[in-house]
Protein backbone atom coordinates (compact mmCIF):
# COMPACT_ATOMS: atom_id res chain seq x y z
CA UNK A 1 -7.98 17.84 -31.18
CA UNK A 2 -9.13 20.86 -29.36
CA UNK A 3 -6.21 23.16 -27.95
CA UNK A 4 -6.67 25.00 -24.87
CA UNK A 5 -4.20 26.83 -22.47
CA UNK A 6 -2.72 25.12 -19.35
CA UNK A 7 -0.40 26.13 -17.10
CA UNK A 8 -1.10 29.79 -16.78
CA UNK A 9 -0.75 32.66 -19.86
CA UNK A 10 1.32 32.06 -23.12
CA UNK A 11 1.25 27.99 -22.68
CA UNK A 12 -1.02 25.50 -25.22
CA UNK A 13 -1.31 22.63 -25.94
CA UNK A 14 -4.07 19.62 -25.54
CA UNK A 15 -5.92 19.01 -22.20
CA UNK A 16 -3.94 17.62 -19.87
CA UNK A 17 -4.63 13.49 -19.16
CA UNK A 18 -6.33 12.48 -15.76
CA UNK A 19 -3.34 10.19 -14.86
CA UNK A 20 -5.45 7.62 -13.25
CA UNK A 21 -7.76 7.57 -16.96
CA UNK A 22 -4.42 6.83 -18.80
CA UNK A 23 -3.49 4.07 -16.68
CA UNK A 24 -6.54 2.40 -16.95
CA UNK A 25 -6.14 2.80 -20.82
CA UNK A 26 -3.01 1.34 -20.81
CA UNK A 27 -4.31 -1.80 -18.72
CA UNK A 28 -2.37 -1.27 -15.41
CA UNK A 29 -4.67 -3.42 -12.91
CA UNK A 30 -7.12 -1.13 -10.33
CA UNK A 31 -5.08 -1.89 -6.86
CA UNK A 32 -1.62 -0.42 -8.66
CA UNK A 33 -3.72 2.23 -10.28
CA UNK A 34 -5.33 2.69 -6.27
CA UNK A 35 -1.74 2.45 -4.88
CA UNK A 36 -0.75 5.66 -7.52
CA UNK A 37 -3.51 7.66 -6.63
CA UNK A 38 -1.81 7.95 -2.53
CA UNK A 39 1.63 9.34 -4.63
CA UNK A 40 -0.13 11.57 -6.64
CA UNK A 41 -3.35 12.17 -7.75
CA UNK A 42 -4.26 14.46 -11.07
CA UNK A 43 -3.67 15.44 -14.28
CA UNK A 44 -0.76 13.22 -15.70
CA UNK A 45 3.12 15.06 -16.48
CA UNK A 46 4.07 15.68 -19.94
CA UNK A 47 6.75 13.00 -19.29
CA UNK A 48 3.86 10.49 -18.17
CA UNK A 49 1.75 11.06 -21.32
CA UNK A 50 5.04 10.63 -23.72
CA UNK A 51 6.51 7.68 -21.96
CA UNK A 52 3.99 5.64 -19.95
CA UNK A 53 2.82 3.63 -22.69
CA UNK A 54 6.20 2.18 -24.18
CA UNK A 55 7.57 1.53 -20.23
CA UNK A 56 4.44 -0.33 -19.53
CA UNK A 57 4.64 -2.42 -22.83
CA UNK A 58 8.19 -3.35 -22.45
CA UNK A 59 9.95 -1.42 -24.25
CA UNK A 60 13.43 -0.14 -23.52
CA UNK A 61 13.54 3.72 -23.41
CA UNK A 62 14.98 6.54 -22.15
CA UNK A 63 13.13 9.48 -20.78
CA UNK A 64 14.44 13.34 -20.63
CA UNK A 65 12.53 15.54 -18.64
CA UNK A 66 13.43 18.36 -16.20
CA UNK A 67 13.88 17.61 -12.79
CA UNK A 68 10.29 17.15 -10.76
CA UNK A 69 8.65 15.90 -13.70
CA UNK A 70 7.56 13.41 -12.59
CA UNK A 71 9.82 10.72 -14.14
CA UNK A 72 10.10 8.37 -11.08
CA UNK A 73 7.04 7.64 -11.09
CA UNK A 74 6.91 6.15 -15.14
CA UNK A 75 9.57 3.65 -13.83
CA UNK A 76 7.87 2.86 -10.36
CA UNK A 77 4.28 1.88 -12.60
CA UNK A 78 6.05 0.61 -15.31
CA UNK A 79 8.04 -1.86 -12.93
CA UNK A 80 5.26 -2.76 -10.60
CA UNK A 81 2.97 -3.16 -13.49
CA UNK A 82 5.72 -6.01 -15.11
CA UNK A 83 6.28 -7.97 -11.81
CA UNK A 84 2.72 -7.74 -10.69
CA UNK A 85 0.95 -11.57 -10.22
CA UNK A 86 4.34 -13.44 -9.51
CA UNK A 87 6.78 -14.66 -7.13
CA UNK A 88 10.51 -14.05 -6.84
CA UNK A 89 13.33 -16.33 -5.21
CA UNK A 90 15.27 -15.54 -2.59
CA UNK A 91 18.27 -13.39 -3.37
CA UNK A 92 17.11 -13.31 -6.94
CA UNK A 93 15.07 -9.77 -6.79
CA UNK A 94 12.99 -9.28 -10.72
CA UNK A 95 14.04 -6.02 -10.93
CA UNK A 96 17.24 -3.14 -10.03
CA UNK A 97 16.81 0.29 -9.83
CA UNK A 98 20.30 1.81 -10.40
CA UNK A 99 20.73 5.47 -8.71
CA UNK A 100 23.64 7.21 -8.42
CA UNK A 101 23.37 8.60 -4.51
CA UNK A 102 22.35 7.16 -1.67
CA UNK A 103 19.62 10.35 -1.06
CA UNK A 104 18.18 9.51 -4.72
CA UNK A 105 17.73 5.44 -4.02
CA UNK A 106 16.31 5.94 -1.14
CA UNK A 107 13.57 8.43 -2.37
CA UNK A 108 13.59 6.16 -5.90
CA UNK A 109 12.97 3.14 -2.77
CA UNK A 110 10.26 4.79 -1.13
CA UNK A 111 7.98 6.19 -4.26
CA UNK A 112 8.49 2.32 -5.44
CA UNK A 113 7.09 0.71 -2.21
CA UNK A 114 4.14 2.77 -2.35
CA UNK A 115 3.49 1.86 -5.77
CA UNK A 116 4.58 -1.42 -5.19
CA UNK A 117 1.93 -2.16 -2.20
CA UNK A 118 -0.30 -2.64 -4.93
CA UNK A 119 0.79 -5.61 -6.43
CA UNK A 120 1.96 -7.19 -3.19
CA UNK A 121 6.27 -6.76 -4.04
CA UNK A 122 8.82 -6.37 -1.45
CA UNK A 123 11.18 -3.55 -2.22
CA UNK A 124 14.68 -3.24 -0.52
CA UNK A 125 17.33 -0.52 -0.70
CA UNK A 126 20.93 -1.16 -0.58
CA UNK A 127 23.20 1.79 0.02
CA UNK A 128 26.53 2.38 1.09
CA UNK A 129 27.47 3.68 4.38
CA UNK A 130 25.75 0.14 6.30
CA UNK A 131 27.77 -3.40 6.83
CA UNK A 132 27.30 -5.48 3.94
CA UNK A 133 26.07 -8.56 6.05
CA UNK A 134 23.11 -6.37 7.36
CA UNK A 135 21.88 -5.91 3.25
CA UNK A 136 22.81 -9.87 2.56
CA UNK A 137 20.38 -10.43 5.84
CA UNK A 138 17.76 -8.09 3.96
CA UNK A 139 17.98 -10.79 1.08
CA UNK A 140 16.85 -13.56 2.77
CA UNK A 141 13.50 -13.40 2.27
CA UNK A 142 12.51 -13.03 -1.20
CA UNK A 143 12.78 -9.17 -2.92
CA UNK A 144 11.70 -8.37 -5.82
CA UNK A 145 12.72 -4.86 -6.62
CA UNK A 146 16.61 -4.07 -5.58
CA UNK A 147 17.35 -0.24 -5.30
CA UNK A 148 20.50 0.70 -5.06
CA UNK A 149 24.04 2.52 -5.59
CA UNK A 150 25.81 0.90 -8.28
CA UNK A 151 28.53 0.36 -5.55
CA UNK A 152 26.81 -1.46 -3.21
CA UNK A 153 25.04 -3.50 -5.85
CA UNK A 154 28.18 -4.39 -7.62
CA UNK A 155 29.29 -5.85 -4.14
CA UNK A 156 26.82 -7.93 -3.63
CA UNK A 157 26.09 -9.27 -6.94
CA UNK A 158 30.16 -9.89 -6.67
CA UNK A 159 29.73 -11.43 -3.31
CA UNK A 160 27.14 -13.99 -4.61
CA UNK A 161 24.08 -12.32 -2.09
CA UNK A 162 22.52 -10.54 -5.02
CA UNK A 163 22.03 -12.39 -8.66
CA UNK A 164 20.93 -11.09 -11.63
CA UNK A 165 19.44 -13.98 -13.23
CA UNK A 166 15.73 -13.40 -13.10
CA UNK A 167 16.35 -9.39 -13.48
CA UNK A 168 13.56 -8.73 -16.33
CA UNK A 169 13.63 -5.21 -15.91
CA UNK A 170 16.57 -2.86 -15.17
CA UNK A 171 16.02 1.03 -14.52
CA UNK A 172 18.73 4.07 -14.33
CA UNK A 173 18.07 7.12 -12.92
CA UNK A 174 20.40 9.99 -13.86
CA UNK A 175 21.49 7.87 -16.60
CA UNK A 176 23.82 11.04 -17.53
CA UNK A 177 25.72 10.47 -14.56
CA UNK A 178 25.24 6.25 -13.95
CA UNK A 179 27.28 6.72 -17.89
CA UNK A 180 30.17 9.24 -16.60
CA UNK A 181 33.36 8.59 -15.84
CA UNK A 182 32.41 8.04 -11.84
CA UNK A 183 29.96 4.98 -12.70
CA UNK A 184 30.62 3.74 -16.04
CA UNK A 185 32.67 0.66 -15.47
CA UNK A 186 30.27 -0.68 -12.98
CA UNK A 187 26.85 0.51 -15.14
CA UNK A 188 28.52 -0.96 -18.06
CA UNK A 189 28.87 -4.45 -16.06
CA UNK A 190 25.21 -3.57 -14.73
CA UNK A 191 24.08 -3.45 -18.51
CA UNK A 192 25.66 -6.42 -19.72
CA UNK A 193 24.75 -8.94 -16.53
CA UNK A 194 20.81 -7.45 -17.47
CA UNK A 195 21.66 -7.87 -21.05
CA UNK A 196 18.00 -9.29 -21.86
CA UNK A 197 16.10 -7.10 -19.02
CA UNK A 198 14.17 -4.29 -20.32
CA UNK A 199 15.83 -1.18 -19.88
CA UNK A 200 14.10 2.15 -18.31
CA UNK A 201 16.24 5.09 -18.12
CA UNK A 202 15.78 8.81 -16.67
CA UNK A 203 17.43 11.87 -16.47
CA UNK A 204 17.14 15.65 -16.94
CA UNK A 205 19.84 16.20 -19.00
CA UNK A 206 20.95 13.69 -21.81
CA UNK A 207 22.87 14.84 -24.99
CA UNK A 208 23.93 12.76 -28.04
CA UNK A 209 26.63 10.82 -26.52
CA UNK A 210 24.03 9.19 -24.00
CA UNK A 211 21.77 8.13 -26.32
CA UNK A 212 24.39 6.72 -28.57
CA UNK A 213 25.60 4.91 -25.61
CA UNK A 214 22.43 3.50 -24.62
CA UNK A 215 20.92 3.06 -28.19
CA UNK A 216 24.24 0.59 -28.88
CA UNK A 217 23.28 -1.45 -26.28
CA UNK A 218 19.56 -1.47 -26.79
CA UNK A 219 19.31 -0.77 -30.39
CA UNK A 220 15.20 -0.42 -29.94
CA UNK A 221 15.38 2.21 -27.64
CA UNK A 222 13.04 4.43 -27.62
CA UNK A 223 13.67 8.01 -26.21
CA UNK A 224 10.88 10.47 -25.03
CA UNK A 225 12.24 13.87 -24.45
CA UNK A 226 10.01 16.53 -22.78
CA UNK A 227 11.75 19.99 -23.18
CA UNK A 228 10.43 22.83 -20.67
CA UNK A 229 8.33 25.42 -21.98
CA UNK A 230 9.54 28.64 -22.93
CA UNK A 231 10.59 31.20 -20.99
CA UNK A 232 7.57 33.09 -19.38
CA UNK A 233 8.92 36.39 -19.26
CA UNK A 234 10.30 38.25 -16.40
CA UNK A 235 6.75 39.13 -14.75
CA UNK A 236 6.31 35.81 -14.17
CA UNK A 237 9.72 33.52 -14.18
CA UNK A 238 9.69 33.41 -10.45
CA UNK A 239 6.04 32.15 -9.85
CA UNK A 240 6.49 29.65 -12.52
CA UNK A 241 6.02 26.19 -12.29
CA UNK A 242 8.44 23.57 -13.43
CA UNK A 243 12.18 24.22 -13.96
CA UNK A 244 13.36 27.58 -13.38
CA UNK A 245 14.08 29.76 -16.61
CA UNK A 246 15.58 32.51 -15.30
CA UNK A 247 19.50 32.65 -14.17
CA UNK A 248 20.10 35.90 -11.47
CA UNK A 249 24.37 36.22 -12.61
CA UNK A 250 25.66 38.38 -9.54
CA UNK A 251 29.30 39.67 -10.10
CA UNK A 252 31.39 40.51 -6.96
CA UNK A 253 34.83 39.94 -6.57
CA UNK A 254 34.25 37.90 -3.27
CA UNK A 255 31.54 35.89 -4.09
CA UNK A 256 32.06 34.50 -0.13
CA UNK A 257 30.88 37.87 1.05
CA UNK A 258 28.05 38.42 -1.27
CA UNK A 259 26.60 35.13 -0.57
CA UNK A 260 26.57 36.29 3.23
CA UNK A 261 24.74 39.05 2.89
CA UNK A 262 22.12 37.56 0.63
CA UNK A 263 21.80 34.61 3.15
CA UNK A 264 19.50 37.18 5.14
CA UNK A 265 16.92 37.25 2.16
CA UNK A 266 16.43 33.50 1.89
CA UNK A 267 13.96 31.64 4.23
CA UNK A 268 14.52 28.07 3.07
CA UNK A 269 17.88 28.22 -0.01
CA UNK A 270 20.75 26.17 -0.89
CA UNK A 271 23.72 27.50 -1.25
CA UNK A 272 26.28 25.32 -3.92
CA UNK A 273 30.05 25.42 -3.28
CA UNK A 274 32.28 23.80 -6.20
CA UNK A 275 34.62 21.89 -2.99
CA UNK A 276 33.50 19.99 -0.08
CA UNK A 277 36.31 21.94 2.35
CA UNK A 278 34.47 25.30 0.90
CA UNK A 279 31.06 24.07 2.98
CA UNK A 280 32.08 24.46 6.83
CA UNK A 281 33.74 28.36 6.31
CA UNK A 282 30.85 29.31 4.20
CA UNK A 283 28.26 27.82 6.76
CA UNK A 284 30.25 29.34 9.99
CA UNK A 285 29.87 32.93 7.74
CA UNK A 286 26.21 32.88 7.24
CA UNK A 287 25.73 31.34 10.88
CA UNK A 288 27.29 34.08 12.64
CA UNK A 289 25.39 36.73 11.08
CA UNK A 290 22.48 35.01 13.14
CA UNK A 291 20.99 33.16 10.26
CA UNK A 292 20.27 29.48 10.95
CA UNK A 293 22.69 27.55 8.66
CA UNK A 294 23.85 24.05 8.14
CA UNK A 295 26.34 22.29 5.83
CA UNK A 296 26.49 19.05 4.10
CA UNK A 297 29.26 16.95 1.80
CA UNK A 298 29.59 13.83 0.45
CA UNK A 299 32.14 12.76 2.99
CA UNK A 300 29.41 13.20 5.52
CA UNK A 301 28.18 9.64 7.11
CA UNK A 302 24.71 8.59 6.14
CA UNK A 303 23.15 9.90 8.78
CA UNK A 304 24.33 13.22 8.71
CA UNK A 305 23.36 14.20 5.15
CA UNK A 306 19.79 12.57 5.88
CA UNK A 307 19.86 14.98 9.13
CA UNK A 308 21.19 18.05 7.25
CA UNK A 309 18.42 17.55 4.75
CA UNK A 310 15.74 16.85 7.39
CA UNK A 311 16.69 20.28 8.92
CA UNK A 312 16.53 22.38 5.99
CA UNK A 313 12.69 20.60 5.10
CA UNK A 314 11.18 21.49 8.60
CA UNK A 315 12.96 24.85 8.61
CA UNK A 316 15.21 24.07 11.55
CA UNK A 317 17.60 25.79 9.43
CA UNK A 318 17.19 28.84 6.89
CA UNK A 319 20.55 27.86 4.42
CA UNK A 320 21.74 24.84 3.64
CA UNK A 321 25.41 24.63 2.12
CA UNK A 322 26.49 21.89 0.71
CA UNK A 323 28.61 20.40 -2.37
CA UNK A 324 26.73 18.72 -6.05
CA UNK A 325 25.89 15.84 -3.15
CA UNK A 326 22.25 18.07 -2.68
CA UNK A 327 22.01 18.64 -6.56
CA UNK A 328 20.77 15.07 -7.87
CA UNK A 329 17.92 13.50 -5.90
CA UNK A 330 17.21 15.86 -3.10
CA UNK A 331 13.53 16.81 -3.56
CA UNK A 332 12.03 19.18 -0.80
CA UNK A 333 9.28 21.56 -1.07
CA UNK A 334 9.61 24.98 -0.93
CA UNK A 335 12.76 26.02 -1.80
CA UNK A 336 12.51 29.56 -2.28
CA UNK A 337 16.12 30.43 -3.47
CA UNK A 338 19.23 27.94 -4.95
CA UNK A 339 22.59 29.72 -5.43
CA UNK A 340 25.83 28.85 -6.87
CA UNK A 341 28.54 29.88 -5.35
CA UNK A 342 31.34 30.25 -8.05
CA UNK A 343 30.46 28.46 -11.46
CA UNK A 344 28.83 25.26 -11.24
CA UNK A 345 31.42 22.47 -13.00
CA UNK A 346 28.68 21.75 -16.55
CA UNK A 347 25.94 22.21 -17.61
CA UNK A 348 24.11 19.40 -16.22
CA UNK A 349 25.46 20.62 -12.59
CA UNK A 350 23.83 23.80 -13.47
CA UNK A 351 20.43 22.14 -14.39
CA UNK A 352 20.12 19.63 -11.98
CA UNK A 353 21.25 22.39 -8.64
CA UNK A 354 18.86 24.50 -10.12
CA UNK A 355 16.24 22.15 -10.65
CA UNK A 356 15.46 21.72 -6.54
CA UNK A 357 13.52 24.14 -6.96
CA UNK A 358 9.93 24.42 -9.22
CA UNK A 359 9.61 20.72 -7.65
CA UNK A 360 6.19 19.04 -9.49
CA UNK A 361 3.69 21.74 -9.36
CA UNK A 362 5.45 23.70 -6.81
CA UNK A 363 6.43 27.59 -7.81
CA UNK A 364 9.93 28.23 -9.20
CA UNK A 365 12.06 29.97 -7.07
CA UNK A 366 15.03 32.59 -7.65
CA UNK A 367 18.30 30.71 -9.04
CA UNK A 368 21.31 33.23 -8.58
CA UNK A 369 25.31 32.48 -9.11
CA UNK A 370 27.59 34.76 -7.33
CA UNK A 371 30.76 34.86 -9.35
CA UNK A 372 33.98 37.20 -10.30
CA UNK A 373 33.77 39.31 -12.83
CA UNK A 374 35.91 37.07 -15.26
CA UNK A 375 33.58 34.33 -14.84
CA UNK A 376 30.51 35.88 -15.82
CA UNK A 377 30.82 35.21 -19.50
CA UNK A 378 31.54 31.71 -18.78
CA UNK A 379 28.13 31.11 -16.59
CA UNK A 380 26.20 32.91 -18.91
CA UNK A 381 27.54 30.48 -21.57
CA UNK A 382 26.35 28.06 -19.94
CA UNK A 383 22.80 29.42 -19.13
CA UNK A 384 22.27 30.25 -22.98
CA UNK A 385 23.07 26.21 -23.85
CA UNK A 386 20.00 25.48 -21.40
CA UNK A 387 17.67 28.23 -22.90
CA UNK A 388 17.91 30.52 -19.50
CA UNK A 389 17.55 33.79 -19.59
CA UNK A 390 20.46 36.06 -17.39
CA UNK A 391 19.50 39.01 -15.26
CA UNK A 392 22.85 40.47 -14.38
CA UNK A 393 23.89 42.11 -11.55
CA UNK A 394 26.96 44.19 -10.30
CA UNK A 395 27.06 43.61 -6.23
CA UNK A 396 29.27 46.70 -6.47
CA UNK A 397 27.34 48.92 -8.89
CA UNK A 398 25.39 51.97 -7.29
CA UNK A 399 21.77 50.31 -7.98
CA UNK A 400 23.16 46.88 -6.19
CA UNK A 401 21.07 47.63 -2.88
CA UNK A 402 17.66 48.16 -4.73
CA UNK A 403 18.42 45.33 -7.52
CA UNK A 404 18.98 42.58 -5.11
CA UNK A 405 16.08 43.79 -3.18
CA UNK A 406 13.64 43.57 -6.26
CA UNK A 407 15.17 40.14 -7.07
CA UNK A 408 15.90 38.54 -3.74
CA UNK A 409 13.45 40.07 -1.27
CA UNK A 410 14.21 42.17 1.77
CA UNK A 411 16.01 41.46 4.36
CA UNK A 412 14.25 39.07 6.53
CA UNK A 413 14.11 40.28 10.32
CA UNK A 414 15.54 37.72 12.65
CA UNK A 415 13.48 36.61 15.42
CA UNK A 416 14.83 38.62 18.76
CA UNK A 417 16.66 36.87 21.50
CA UNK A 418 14.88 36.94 25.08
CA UNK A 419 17.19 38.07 27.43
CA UNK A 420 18.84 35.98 29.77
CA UNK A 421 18.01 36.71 33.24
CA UNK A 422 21.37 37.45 35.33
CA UNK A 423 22.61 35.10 37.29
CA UNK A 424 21.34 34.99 41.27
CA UNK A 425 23.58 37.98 43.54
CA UNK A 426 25.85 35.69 45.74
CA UNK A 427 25.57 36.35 49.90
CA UNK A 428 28.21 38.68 51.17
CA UNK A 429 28.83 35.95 54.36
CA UNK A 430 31.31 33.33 53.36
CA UNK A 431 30.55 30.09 53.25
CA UNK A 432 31.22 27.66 56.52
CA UNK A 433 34.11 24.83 55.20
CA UNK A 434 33.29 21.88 57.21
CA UNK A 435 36.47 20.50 58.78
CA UNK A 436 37.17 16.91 58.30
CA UNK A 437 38.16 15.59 61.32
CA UNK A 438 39.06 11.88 61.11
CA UNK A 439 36.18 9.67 63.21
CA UNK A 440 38.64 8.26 67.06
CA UNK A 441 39.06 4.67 66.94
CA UNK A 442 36.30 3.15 69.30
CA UNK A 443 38.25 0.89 72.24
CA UNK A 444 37.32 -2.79 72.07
């Protein structure tokens, strides 16, 4: 097979697939193949080539990729591809797509009603946050793909609204995380009610324990891991595409501070905190250095995470802080700069924060962590198990200035205030009071 570089200097490998070419190959009927094309149109992922053929025969599998791979979209054809030229029964949806935060099943919700249109199904997304009664009305009618929190799902499967008895296919995204301690038990009773659907799983980060726990209850499963190329080399690790490979370690021993001042240099970042009562000081810090800022935890209602994130896409607002809620399933465009403020918790925090930026085809941005000095062999630990490169830096050191300058950017100048006009001079003569004088009784 001829070999021929892709993907800019240093990378090769064989000619990327037209995605819409491999579909057809694989038998996935024209209106689905027409409903992909308004998602994305192109050469097909590395995660696409490896895995689109077993998900689309039915076979169970698990897919590792990085994040913005593309893996979403090898469940959302696989799926519509399985349920396409049939009907489902009311409350009886054909297929679940497990996610593991409300932001990720709604975006898993919306990529699969696009594809979806193409084969006719009804998709519905069932979230926490919203009365329960509202997502039994939504089953009514007939679904047939259920996207959800495994939460909410578990609820209404235990409720009776939601059965599981025509599931044929059952999909996990972050299956690293659906398998932790926070969503184990309910994934495991997930698994077992599905026991003879076909099982898709996704994530960017799965080690042996995983795949051991997945492979013992699917022992044909089938895993497709796509690893990201090698590390391009300092020229060009910030306008690389795909994950970031490159890990900016900035010690300072107030990491608070630090992450202030580089605040100015970022015109659309996220800034990590390790604690959800770290996200309001940090945000009033960078806001009143005149830097638009907003803040974000998972204790926030529905609506206010889906506004925080709205404002950081349009550029209402320069910084976004926020706990791991924004690390998983948050995928904006853009993102110039993602820093950790203090160590992230593991190595798949690291990977997935630092994965939301390098989206798809979109240039990698700078990923920094601000931490003490005793913590820098720590994060650097865990950058070397990922295969990222550190570029250290000592905020204190006499260089600091012109490092973070050739790393971050410069200062960016904030737009100038117009001046308020004074308020009108008031008239030297005193006003006239009005006396109240009480109308006279008129005489019958």
């Amino acid at each position: 097979m001829e070999r021929r570089s892709y993907g800019g200097p240093g990378l090769t490998g064989p000619a990327p697939t037209d995605l819409g070419r491999l579909l057809a190959g694989l038998g996935v009927e024209v209106p689905i193949r027409h409903a992909v094309s308004t998602v994305v149109d192109g050469p097909a992922s590395a995660i696409q080539s490896a895995a689109l053929e077993d998900a689309v025969a039915g076979h169970d599998l698990l897919a590792v990729a990085p994040t913005g791979s593309g893996k979403t979209l090898v469940f959302a054809i696989a799926v519509t591809h399985r349920l396409a030229g049939s009907p489902s029964v009311p409350g009886r949806p054909r297929a679940i797509v497990v996610a593991p935060t409300r932001e990720l099943a709604v975006q898993n919700g919306e990529v699969l009603a696009e594809v979806g249109a193409g084969a006719g199904l009804r998709v519905a997304t069932f979230v926490g946050g919203q009365p329960l009664a509202t997502d039994r009305r939504s089953l009514v009618p007939p679904v047939d793909v259920a996207v959800g929190t495994p939460g909410r799902l578990s609820d209404l499967i235990r409720t009776g609204a939601l059965s599981t008895v025509d599931v044929t296919v059952l999909v996990l995204d972050e299956a690293d995380h659906l398998l932790g301690p926070s969503f184990g038990e309910q994934t495991a009773v997930l698994l077992e009610q599905c026991g003879d659907a076909t099982l898709l799983s996704t994530t960017a980060t799965a080690d042996t324990v995983v795949e051991d726990g997945l492979r013992s209850r699917r022992p044909g499963l089938r895993i497709h891991r796509v690893d990201s190329p090698v590390d391009p080399g300092p020229s060009r690790s910030v306008a690389a595409t795909g994950a970031p490979r490159r890990l900016v370690v900035v010690s300072a021993p107030d990491p608070d501070s630090c992450a202030v001042a580089l605040a100015s240099r970022c015109r659309r970042a996220l800034f990590f905190v390790p604690r959800r009562d770290a996200v309001e000081p940090l945000r009033a810090s960078i806001a009143a250095t005149g830097v638009t800022a907003g803040g974000v935890a998972g204790s926030a209602s529905p609506t206010r995470r889906a506004g925080a994130f709205a404002d950081l896409a349009s550029g209402t607002v320069r910084v976004l802080v926020s706990t791991d809620l924004a690390g998983r399933g948050l995928d904006l465009d853009g993102v110039g700069h993602v820093v950790h403020v203090g160590p992230p918790h593991s190595v798949q925090d690291l990977v997935h924060r630092s994965g939301r930026t390098g989206r798809g085809d979109d240039a990698a941005g700078v990923v920094a962590a601000i931490v003490r000095p005793s913590e820098v062999a720590r994060i650097s630990a865990l950058a070397g198990e990922v295969g990222m490169t550190v570029e250290p830096v000592d905020f204190t050191g006499r260089d600091a200035l012109r490092r973070i300058d050739e790393l971050f950017g410069p200062e960016i100048a904030l737009p100038r205030r117009r001046r308020e006009s004074a308020p009108p001079a008031r008239s030297r003569r005193p006003a006239r009071s009005r006396v109240h004088r009480p109308k006279k009784k008129r005489r019958s």
